[in-house]
PDB file of N, CA and C in Angstrom:
ATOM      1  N   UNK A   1       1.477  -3.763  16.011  1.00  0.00           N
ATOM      2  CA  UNK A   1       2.861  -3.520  15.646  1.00  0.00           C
ATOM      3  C   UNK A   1       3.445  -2.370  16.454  1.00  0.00           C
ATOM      4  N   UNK A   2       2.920  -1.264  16.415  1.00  0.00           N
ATOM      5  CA  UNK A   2       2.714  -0.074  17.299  1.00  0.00           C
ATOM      6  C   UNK A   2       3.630  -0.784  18.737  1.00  0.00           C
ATOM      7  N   UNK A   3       2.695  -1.188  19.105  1.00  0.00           N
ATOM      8  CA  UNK A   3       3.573  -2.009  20.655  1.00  0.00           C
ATOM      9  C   UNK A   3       4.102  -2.864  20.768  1.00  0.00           C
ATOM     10  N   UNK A   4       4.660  -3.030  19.429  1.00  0.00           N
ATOM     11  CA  UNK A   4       6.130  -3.935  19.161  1.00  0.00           C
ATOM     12  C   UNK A   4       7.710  -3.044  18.889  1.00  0.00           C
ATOM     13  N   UNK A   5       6.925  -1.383  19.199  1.00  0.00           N
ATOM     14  CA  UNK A   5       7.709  -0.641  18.396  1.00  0.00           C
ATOM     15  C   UNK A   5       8.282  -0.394  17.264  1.00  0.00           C
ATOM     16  N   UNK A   6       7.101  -1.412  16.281  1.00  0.00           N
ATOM     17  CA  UNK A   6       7.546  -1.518  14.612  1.00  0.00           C
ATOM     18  C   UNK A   6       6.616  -0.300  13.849  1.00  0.00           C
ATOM     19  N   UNK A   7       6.836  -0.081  12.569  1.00  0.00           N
ATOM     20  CA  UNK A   7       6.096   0.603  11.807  1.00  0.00           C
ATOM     21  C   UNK A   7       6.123   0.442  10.704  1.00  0.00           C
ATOM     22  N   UNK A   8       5.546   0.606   9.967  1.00  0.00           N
ATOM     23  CA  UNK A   8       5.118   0.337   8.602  1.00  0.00           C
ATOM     24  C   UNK A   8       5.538   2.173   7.782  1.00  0.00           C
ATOM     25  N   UNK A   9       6.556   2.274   7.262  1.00  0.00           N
ATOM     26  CA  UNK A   9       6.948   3.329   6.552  1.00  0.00           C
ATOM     27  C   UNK A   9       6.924   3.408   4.843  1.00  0.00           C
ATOM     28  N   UNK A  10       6.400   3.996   4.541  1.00  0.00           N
ATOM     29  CA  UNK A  10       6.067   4.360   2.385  1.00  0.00           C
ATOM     30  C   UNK A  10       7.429   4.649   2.128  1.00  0.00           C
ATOM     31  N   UNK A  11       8.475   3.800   1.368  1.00  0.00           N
ATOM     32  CA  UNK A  11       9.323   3.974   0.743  1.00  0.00           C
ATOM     33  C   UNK A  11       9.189   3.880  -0.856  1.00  0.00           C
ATOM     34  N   UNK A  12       8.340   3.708  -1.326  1.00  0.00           N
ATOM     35  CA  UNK A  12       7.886   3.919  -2.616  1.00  0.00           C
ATOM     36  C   UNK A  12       6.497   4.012  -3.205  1.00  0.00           C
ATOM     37  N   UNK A  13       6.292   5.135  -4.125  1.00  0.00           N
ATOM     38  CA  UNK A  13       4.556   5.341  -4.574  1.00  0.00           C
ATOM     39  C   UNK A  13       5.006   6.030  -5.502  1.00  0.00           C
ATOM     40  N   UNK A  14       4.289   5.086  -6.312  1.00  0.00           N
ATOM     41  CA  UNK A  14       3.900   5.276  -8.070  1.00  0.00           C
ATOM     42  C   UNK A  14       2.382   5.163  -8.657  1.00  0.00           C
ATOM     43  N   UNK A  15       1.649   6.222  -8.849  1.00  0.00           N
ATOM     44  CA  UNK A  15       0.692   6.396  -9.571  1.00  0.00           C
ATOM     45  C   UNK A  15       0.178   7.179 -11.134  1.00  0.00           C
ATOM     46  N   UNK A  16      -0.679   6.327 -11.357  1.00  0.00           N
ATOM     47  CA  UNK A  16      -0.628   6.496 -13.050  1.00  0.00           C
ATOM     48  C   UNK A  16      -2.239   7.354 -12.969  1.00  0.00           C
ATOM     49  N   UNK A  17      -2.513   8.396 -13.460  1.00  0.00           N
ATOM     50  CA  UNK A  17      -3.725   8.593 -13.678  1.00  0.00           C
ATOM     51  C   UNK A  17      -4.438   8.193 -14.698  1.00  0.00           C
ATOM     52  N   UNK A  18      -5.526   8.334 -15.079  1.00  0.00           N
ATOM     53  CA  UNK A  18      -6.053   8.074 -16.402  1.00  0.00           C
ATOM     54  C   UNK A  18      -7.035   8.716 -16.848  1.00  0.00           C
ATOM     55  N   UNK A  19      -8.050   9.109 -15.668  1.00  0.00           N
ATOM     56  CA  UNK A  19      -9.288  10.269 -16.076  1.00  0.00           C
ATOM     57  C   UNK A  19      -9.463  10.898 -15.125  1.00  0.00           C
ATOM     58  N   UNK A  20     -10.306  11.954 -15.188  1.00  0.00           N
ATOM     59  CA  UNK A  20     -10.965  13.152 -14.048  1.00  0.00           C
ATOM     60  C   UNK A  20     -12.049  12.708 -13.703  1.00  0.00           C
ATOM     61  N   UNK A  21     -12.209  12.832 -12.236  1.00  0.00           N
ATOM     62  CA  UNK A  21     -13.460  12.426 -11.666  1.00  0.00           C
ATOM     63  C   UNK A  21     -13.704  13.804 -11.036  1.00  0.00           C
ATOM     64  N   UNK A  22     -15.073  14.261 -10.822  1.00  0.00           N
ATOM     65  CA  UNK A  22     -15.579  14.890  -9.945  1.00  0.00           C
ATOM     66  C   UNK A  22     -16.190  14.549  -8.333  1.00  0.00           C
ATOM     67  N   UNK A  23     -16.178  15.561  -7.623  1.00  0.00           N
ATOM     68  CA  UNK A  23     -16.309  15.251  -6.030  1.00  0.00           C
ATOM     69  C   UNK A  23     -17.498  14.557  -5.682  1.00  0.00           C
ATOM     70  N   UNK A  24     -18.639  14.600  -6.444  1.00  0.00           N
ATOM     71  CA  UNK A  24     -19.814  13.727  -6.512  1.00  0.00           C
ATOM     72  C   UNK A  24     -19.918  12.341  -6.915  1.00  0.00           C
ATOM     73  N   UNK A  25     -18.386  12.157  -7.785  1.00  0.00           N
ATOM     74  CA  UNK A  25     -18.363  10.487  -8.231  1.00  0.00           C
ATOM     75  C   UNK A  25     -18.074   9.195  -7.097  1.00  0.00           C
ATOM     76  N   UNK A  26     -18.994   8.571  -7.325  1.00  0.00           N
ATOM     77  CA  UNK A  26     -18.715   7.184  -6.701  1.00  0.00           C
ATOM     78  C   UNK A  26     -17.403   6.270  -6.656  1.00  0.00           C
ATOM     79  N   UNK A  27     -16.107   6.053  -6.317  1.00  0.00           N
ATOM     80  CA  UNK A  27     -15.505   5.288  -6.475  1.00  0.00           C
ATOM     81  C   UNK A  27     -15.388   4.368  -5.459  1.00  0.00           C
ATOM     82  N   UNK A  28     -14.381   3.264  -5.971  1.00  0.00           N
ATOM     83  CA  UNK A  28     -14.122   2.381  -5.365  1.00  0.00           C
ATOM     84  C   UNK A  28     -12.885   2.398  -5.780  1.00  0.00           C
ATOM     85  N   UNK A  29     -11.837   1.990  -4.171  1.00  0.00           N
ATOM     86  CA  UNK A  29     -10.319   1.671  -4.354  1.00  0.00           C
ATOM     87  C   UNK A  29     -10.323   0.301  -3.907  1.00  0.00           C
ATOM     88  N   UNK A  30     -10.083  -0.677  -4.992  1.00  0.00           N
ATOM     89  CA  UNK A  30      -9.172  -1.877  -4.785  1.00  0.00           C
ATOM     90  C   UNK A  30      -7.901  -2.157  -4.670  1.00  0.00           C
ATOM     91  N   UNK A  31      -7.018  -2.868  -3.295  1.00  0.00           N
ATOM     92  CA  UNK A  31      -6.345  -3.004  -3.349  1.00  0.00           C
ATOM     93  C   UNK A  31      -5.768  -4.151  -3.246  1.00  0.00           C
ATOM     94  N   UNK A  32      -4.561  -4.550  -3.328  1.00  0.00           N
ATOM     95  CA  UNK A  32      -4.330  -5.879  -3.682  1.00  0.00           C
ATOM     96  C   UNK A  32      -2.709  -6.352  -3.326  1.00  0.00           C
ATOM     97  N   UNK A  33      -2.644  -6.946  -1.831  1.00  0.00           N
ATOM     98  CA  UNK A  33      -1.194  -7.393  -1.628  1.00  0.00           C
ATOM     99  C   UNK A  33      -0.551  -8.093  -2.402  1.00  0.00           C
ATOM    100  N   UNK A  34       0.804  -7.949  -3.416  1.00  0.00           N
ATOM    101  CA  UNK A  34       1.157  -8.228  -4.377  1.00  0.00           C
ATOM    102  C   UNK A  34       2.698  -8.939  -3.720  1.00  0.00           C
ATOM    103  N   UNK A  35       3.442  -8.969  -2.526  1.00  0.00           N
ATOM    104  CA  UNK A  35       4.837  -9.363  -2.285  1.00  0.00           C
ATOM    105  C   UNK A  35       4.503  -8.444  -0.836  1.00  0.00           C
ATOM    106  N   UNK A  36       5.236  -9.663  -0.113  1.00  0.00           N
ATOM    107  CA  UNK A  36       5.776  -9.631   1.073  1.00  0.00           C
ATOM    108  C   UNK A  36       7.078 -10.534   1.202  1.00  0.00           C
ATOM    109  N   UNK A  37       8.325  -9.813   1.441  1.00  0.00           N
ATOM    110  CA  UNK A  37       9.632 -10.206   1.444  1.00  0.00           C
ATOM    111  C   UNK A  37      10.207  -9.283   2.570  1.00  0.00           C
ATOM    112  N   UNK A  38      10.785  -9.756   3.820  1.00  0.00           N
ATOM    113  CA  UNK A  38      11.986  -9.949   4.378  1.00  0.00           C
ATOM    114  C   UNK A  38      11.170  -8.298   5.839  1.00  0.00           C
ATOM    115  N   UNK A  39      11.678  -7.434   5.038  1.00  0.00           N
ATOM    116  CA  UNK A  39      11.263  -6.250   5.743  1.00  0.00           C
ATOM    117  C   UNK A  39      10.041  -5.311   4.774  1.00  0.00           C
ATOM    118  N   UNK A  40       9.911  -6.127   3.287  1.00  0.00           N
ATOM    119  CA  UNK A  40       8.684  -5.050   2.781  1.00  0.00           C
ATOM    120  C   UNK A  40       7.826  -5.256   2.381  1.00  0.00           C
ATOM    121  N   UNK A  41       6.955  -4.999   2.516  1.00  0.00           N
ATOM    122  CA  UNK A  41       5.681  -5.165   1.683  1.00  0.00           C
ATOM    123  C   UNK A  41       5.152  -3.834   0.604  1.00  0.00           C
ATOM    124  N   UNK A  42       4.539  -5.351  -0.342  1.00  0.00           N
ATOM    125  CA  UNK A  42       4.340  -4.365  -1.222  1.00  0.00           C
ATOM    126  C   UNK A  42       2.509  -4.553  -2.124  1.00  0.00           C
ATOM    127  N   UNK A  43       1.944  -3.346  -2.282  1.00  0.00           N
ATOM    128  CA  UNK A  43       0.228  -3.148  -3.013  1.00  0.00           C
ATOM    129  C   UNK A  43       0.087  -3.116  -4.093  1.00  0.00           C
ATOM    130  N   UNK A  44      -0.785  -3.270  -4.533  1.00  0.00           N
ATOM    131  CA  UNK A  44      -1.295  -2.565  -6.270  1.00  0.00           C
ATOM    132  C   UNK A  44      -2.417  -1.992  -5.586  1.00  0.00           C
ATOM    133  N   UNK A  45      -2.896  -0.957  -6.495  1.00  0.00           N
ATOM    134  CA  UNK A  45      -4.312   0.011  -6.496  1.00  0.00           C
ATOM    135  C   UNK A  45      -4.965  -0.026  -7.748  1.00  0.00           C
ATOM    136  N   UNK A  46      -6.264   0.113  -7.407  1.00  0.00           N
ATOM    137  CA  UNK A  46      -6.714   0.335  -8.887  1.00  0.00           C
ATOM    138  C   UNK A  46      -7.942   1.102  -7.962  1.00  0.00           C
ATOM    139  N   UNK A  47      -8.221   2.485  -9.063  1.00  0.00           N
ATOM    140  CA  UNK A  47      -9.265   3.292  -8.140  1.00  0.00           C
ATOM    141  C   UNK A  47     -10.423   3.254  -9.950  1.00  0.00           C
ATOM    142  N   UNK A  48     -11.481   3.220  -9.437  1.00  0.00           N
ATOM    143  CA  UNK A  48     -12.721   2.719 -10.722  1.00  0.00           C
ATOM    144  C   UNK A  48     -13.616   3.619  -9.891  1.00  0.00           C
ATOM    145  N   UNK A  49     -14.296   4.026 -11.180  1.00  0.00           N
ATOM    146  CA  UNK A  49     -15.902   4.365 -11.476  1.00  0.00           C
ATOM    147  C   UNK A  49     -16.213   3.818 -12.024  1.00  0.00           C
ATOM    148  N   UNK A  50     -17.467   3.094 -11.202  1.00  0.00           N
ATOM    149  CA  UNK A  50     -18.024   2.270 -11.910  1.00  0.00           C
ATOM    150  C   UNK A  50     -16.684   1.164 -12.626  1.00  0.00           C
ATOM    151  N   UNK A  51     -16.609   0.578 -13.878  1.00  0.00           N
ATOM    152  CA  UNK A  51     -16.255  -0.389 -14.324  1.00  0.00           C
ATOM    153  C   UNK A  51     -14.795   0.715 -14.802  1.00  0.00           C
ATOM    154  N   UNK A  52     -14.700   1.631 -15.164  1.00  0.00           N
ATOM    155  CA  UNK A  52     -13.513   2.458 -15.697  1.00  0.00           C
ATOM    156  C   UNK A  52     -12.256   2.680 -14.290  1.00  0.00           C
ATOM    157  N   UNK A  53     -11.245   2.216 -15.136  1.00  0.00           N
ATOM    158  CA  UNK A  53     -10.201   2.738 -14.131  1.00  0.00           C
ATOM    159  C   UNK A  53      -9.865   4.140 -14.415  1.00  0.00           C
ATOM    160  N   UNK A  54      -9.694   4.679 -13.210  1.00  0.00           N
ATOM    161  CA  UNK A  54      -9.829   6.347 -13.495  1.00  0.00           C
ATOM    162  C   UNK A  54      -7.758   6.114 -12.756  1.00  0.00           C
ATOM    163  N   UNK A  55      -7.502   5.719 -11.420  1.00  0.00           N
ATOM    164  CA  UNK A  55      -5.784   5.401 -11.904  1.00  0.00           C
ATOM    165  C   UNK A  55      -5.648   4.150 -10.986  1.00  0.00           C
ATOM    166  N   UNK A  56      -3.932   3.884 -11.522  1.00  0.00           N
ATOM    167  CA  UNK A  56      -3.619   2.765 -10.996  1.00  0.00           C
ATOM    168  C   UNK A  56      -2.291   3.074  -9.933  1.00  0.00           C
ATOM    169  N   UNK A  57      -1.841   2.322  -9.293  1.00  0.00           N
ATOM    170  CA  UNK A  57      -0.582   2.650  -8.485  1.00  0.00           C
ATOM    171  C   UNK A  57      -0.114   1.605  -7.541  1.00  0.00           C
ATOM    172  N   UNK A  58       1.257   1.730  -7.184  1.00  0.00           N
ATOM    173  CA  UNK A  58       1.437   0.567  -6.198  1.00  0.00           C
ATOM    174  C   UNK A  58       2.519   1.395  -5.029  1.00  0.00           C
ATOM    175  N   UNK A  59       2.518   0.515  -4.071  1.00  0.00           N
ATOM    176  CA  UNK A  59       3.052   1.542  -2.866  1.00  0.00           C
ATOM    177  C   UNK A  59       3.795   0.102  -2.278  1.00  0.00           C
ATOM    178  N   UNK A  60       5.245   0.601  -2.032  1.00  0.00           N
ATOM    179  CA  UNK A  60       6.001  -0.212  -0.954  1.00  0.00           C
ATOM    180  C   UNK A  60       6.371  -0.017   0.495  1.00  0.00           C
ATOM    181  N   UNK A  61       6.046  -0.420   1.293  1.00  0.00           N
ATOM    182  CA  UNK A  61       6.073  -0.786   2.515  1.00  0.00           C
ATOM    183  C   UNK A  61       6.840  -1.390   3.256  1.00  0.00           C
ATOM    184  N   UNK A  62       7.923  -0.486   4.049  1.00  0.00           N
ATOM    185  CA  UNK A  62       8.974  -1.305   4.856  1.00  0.00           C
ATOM    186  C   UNK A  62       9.060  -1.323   6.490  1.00  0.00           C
ATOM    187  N   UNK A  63       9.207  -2.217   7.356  1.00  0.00           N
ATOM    188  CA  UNK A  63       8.702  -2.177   7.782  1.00  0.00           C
ATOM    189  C   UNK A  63      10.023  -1.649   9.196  1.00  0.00           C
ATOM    190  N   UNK A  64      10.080  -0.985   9.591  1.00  0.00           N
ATOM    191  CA  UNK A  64      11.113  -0.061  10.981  1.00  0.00           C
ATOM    192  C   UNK A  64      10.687  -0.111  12.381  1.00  0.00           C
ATOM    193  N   UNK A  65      11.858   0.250  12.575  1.00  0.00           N
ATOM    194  CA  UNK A  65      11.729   0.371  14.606  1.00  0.00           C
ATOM    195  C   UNK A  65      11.710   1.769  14.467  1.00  0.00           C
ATOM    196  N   UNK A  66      11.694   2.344  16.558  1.00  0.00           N
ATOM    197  CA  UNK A  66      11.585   3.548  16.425  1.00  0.00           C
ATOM    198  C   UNK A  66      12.565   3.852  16.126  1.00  0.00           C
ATOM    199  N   UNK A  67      13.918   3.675  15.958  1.00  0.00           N
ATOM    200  CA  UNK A  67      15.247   4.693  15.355  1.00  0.00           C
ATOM    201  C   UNK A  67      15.155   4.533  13.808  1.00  0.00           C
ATOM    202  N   UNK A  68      14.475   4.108  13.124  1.00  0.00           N
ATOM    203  CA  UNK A  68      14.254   3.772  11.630  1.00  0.00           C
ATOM    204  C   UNK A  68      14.998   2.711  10.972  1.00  0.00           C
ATOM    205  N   UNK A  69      15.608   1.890  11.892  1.00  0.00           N
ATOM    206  CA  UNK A  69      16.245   0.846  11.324  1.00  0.00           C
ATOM    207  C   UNK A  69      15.169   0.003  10.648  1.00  0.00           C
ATOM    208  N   UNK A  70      15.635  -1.141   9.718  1.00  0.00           N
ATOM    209  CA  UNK A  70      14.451  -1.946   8.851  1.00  0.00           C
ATOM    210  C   UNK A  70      14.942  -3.198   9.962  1.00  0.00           C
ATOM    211  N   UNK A  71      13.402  -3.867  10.215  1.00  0.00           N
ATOM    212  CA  UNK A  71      13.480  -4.976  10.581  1.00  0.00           C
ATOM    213  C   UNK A  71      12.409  -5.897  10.167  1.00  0.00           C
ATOM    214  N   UNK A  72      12.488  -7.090  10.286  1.00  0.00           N
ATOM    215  CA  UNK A  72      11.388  -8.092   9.214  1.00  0.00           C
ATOM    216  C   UNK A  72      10.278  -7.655  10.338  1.00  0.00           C
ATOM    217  N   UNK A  73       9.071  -8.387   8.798  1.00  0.00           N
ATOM    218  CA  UNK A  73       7.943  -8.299   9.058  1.00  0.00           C
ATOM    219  C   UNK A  73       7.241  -9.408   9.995  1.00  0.00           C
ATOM    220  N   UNK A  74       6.821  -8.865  10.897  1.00  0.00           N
ATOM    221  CA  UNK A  74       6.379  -9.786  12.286  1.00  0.00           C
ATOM    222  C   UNK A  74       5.311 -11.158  11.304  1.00  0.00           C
ATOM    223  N   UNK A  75       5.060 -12.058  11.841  1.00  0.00           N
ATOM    224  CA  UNK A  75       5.022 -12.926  11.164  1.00  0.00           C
ATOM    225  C   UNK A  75       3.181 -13.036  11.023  1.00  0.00           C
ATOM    226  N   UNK A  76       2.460 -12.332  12.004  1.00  0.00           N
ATOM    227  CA  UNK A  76       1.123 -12.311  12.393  1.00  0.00           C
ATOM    228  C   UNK A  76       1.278 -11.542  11.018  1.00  0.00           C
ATOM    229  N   UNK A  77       1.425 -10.054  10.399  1.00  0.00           N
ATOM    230  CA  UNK A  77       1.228  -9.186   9.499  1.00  0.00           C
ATOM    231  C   UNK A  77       1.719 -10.417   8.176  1.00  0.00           C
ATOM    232  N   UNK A  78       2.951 -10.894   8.078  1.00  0.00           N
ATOM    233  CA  UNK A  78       3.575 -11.442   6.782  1.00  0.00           C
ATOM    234  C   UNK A  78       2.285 -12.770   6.296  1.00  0.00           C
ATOM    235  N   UNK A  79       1.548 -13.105   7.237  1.00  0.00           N
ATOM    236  CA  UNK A  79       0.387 -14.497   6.797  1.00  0.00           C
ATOM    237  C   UNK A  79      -0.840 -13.493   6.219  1.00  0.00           C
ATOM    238  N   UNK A  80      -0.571 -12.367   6.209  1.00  0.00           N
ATOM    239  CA  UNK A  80      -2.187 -11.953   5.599  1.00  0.00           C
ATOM    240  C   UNK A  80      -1.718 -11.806   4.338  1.00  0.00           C
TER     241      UNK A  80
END
């Protein structure tokens, strides 16, 4: 995309916590493409120990040139 002069910019992030983990805990972040429309894409998260969700969150994704205008999502990125 890079050398299409497109980019992928965070226009929205929302996360929910739920517990404290320490720097020794094991996690795992699942994520999960939830909508792709026009110029954005958009995730869910879910971050677990073990079987417990410790938080959840989703992040939107739009997708710009270099002057920051929005332009659609190239069509190679919109099939995944």
């Amino acid at each position: 995309m890079e050398e299409q002069k497109l980019f992928l910019a965070v226009i929205d992030l929302q996360i929910k916590y739920k517990a404290s983990t320490k720097y020794s805990d094991e996690l795992v972040l699942r994520t999960t493409l939830t909508e792709v429309i026009n110029v954005r894409i958009k995730h869910a998260y879910r971050l677990l120990r073990y079987k417990q969700i410790i938080a959840s969150g989703t992040t939107t994704l739009a997708c710009i040139d270099s002057a920051g205008k929005p332009q659609r999502i190239p069509p190679v990125i919109a099939a995944c």
